[in-house]
PDB file of N, CA and C in Angstrom:
ATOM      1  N   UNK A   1      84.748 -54.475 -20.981  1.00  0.00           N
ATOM      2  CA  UNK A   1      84.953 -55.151 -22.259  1.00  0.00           C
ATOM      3  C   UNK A   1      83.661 -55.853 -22.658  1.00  0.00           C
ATOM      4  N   UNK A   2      83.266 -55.550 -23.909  1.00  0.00           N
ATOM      5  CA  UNK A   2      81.771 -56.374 -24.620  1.00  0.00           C
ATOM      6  C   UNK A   2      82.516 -57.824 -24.595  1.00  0.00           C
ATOM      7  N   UNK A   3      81.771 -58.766 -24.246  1.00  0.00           N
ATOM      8  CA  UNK A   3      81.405 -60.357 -24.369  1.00  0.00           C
ATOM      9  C   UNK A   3      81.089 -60.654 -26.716  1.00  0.00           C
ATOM     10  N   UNK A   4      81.848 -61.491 -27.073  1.00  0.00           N
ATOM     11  CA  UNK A   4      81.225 -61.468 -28.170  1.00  0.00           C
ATOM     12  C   UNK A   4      79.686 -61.854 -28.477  1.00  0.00           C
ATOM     13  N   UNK A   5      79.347 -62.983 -27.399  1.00  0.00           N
ATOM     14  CA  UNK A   5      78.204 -62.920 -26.740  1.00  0.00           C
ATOM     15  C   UNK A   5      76.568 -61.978 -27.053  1.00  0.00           C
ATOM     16  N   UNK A   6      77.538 -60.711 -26.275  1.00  0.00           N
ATOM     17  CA  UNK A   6      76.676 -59.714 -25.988  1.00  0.00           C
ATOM     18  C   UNK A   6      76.594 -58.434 -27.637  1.00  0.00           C
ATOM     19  N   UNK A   7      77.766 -59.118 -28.147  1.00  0.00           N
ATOM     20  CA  UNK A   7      78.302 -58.098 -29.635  1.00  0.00           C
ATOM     21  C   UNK A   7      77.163 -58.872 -30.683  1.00  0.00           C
ATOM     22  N   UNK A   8      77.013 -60.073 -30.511  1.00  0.00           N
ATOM     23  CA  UNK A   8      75.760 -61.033 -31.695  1.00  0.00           C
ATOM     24  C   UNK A   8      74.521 -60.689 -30.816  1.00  0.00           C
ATOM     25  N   UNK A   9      73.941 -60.266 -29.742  1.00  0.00           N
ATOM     26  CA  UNK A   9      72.723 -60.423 -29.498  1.00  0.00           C
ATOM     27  C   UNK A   9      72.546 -58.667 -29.844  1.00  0.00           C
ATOM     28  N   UNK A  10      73.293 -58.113 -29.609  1.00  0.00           N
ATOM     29  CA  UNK A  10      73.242 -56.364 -30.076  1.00  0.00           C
ATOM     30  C   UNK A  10      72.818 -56.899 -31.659  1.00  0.00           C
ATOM     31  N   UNK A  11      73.760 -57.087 -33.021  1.00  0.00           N
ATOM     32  CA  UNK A  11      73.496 -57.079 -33.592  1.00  0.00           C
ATOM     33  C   UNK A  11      72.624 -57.651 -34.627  1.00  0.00           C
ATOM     34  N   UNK A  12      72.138 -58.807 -33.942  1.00  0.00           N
ATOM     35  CA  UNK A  12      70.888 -59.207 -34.152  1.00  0.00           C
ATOM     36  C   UNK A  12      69.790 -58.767 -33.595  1.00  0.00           C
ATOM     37  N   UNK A  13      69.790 -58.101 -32.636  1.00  0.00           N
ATOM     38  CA  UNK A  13      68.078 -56.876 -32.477  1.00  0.00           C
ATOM     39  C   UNK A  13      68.421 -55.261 -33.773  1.00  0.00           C
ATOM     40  N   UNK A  14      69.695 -55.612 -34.276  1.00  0.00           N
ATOM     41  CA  UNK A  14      69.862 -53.936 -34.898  1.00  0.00           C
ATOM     42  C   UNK A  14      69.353 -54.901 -36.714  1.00  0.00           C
ATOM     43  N   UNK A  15      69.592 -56.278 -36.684  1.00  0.00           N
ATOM     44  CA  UNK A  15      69.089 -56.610 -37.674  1.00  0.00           C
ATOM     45  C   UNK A  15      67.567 -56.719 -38.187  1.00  0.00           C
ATOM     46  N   UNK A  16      67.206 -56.989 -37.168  1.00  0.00           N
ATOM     47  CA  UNK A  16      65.625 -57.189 -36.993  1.00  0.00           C
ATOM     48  C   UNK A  16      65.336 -55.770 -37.319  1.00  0.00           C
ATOM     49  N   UNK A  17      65.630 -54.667 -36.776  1.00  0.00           N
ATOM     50  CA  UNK A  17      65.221 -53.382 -37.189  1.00  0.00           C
ATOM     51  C   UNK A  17      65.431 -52.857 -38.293  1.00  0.00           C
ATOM     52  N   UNK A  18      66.406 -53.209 -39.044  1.00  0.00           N
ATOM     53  CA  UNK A  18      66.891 -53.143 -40.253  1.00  0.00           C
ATOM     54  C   UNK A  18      66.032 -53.682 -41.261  1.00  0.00           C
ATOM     55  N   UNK A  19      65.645 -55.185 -40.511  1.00  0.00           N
ATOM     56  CA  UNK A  19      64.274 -55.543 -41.300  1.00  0.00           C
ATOM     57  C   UNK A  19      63.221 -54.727 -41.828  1.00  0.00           C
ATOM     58  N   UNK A  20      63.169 -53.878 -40.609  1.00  0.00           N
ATOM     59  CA  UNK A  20      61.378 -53.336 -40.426  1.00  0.00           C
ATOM     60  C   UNK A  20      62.278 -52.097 -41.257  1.00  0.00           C
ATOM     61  N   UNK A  21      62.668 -51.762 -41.270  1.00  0.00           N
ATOM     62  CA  UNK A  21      62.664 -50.621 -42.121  1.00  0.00           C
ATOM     63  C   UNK A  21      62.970 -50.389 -43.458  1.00  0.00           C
ATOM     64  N   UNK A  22      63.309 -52.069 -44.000  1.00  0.00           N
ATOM     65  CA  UNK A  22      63.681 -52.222 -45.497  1.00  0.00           C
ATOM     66  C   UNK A  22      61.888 -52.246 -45.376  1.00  0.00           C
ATOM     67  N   UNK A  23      60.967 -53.473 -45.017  1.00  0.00           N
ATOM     68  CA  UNK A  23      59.698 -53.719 -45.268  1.00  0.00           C
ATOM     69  C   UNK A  23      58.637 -52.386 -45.377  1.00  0.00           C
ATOM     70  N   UNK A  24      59.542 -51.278 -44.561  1.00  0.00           N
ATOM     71  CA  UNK A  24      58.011 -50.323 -44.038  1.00  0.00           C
ATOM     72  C   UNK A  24      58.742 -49.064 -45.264  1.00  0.00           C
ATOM     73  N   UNK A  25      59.647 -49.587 -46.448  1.00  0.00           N
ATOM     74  CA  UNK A  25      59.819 -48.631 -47.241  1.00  0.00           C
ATOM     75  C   UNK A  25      60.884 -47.310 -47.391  1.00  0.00           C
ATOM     76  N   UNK A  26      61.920 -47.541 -45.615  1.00  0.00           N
ATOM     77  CA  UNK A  26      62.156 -46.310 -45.147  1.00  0.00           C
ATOM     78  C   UNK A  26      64.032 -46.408 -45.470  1.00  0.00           C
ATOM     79  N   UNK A  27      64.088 -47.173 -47.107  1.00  0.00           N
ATOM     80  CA  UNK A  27      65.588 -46.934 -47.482  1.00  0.00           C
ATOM     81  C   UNK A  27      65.471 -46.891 -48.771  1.00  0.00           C
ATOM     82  N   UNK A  28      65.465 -46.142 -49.217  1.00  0.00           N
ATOM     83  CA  UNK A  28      65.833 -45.435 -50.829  1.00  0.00           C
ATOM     84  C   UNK A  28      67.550 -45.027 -50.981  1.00  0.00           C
ATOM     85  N   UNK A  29      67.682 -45.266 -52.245  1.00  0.00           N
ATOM     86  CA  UNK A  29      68.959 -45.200 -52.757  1.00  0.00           C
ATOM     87  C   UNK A  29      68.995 -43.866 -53.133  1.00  0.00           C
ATOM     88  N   UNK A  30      70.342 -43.079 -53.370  1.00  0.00           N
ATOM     89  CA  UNK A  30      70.373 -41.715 -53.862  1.00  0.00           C
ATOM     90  C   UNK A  30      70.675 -42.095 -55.169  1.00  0.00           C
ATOM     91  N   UNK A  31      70.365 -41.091 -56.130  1.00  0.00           N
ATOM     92  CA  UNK A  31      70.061 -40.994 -57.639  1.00  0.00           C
ATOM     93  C   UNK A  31      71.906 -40.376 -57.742  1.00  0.00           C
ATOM     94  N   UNK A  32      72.476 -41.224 -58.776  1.00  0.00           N
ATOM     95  CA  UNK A  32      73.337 -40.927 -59.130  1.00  0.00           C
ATOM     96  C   UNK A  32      74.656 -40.997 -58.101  1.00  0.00           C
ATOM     97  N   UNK A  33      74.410 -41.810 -57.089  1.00  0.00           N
ATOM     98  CA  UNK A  33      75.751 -42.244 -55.959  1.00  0.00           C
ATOM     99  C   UNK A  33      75.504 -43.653 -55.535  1.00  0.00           C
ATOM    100  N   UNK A  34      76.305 -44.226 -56.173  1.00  0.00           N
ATOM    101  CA  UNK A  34      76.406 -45.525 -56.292  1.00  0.00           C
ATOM    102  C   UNK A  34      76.240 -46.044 -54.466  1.00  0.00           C
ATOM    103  N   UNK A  35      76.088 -46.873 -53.884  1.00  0.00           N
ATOM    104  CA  UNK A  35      75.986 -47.314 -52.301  1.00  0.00           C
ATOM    105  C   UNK A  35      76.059 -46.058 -51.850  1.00  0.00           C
ATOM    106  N   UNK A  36      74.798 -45.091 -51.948  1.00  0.00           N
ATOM    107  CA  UNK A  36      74.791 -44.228 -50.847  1.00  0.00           C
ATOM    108  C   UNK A  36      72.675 -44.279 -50.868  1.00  0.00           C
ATOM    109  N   UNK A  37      72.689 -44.266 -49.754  1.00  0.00           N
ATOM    110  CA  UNK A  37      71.191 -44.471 -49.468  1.00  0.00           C
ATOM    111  C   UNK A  37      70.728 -43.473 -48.286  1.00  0.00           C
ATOM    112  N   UNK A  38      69.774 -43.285 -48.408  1.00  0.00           N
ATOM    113  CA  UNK A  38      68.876 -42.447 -47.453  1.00  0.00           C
ATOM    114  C   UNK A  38      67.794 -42.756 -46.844  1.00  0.00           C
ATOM    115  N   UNK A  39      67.894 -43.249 -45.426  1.00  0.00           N
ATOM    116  CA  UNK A  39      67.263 -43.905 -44.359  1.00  0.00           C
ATOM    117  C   UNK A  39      66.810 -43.082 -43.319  1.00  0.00           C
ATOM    118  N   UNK A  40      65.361 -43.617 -43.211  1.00  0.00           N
ATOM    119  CA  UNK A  40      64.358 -42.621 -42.557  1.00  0.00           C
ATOM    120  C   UNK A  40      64.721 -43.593 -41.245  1.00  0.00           C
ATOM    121  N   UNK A  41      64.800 -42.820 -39.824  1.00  0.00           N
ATOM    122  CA  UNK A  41      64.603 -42.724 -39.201  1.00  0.00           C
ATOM    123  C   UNK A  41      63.578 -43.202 -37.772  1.00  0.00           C
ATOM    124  N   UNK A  42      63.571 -44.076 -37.175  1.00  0.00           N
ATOM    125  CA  UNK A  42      62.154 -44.575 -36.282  1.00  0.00           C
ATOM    126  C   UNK A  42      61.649 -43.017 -35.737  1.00  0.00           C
ATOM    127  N   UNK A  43      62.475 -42.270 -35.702  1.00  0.00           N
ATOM    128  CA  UNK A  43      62.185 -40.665 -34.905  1.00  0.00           C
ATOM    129  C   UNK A  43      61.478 -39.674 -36.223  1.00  0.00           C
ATOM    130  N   UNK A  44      61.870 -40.332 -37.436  1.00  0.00           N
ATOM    131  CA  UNK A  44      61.289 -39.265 -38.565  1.00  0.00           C
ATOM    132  C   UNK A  44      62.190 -38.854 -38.880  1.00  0.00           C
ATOM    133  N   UNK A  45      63.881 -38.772 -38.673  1.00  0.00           N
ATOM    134  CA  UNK A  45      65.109 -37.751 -39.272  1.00  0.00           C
ATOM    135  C   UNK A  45      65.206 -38.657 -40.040  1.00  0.00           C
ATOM    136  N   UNK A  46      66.327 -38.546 -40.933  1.00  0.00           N
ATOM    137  CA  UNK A  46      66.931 -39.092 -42.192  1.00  0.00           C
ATOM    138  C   UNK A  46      68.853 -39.206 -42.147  1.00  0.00           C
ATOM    139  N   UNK A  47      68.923 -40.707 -42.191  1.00  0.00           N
ATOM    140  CA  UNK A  47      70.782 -40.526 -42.553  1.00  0.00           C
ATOM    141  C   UNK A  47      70.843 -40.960 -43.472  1.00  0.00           C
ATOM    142  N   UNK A  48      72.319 -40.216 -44.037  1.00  0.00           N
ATOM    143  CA  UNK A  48      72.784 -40.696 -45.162  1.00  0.00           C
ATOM    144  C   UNK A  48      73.659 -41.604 -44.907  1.00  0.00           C
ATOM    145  N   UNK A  49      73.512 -43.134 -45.897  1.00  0.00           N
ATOM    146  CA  UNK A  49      74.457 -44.464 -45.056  1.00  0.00           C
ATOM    147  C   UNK A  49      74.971 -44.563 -46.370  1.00  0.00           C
ATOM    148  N   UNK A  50      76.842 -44.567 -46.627  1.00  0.00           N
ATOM    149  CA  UNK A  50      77.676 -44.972 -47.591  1.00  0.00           C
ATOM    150  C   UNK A  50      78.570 -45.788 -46.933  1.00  0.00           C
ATOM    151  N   UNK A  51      78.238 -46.896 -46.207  1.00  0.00           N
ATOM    152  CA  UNK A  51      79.390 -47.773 -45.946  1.00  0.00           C
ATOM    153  C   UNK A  51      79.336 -47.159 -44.439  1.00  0.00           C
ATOM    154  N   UNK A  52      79.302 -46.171 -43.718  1.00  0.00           N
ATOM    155  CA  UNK A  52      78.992 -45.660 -42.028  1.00  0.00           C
ATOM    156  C   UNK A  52      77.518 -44.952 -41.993  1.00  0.00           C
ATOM    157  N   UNK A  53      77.397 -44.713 -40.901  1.00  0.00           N
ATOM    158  CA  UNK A  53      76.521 -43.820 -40.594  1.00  0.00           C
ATOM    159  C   UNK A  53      76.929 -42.877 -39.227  1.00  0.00           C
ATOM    160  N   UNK A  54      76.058 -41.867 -39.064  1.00  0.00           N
ATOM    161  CA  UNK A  54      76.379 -40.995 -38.159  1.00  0.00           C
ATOM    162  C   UNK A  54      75.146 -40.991 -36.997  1.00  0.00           C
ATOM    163  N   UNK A  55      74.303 -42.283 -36.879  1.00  0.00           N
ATOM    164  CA  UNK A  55      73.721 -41.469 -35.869  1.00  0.00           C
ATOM    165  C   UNK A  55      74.290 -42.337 -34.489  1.00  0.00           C
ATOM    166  N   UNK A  56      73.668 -41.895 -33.222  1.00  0.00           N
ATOM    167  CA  UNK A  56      73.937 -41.995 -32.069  1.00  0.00           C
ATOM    168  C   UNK A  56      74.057 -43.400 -32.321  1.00  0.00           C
ATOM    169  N   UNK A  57      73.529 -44.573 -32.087  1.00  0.00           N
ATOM    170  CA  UNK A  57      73.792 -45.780 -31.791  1.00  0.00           C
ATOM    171  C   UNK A  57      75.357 -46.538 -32.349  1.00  0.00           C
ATOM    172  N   UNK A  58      75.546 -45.699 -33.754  1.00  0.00           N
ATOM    173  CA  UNK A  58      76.671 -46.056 -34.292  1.00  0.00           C
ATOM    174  C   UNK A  58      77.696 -45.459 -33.945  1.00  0.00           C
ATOM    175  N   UNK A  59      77.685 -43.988 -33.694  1.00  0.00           N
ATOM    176  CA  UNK A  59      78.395 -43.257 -32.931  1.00  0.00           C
ATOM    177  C   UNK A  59      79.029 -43.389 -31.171  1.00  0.00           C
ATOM    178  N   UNK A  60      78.079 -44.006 -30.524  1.00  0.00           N
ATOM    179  CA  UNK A  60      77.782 -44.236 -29.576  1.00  0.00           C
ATOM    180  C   UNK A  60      78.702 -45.297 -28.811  1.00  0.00           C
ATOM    181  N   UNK A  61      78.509 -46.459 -29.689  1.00  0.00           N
ATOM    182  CA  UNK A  61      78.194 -48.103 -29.180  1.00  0.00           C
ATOM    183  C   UNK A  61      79.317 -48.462 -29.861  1.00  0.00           C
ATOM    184  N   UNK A  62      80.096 -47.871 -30.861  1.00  0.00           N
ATOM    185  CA  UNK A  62      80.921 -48.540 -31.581  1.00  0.00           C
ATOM    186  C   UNK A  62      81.709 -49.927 -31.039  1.00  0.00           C
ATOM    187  N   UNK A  63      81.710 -49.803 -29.897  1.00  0.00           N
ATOM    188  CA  UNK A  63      82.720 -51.233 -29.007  1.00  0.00           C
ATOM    189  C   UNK A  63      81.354 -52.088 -29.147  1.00  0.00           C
ATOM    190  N   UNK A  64      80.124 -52.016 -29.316  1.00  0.00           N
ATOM    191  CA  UNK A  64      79.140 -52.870 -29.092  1.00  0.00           C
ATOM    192  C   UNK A  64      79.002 -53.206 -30.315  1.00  0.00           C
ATOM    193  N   UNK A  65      78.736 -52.586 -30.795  1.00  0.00           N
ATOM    194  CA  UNK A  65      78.206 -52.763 -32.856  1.00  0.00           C
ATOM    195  C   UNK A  65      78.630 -52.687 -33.871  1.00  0.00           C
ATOM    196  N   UNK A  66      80.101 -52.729 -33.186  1.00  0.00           N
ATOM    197  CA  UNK A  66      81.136 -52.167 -34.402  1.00  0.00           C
ATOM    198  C   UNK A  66      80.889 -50.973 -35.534  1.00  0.00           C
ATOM    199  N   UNK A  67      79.991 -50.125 -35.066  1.00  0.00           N
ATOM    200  CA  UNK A  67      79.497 -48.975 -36.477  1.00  0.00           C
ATOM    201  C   UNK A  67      78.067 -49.704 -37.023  1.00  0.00           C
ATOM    202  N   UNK A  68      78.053 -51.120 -36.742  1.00  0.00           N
ATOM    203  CA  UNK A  68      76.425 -51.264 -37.553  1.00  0.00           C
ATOM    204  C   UNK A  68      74.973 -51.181 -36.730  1.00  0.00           C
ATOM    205  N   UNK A  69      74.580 -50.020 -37.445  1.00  0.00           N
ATOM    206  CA  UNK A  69      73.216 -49.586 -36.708  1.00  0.00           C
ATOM    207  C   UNK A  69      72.305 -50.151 -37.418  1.00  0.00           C
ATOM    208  N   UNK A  70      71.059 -50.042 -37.244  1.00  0.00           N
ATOM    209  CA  UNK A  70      70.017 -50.491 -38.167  1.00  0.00           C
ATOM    210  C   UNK A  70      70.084 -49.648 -39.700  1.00  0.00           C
ATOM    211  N   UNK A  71      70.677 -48.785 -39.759  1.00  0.00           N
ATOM    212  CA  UNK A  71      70.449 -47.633 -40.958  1.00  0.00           C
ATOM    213  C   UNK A  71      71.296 -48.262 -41.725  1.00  0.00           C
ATOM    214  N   UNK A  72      72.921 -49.065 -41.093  1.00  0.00           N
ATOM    215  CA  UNK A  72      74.037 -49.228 -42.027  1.00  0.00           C
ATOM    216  C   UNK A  72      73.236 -50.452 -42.245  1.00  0.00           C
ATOM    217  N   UNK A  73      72.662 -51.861 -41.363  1.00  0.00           N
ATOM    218  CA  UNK A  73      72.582 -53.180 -41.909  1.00  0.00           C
ATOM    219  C   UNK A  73      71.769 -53.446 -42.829  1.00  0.00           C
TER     220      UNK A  73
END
């Protein structure tokens, strides 16, 4: 069982990354879909985030992060 503890220090390092990737440019909105955005990747891939996302950490960790990765925050 995650500690809530351990659920705020997860999602405050996925915030900080979330940071760096609003600053370094790597979230653009899609043209014509209201909250759907397209987020580059620390690896170079691209997700599409409407409220979830699909990659591993969110997929993954869900008991840890509840679904929020750096791509969704």
């Amino acid at each position: 069982m995650v500690s809530p503890v351990q659920q705020i220090e997860a999602l405050a390092a996925r915030l900080e990354k979330a940071r760096q990737l609003v600053g370094e440019n790597k979230v653009h909105p899609v043209l014509n879909l209201e909250n759907h955005y397209v987020v580059e990747s620390s690896k170079g891939g691209f997700y599409l985030v409407n409220g979830s996302c699909n990659c591993p950490d969110s997929t993954n960790r869900s008991e840890l992060t509840k679904g929020f990765c750096k791509h969704r925050l």
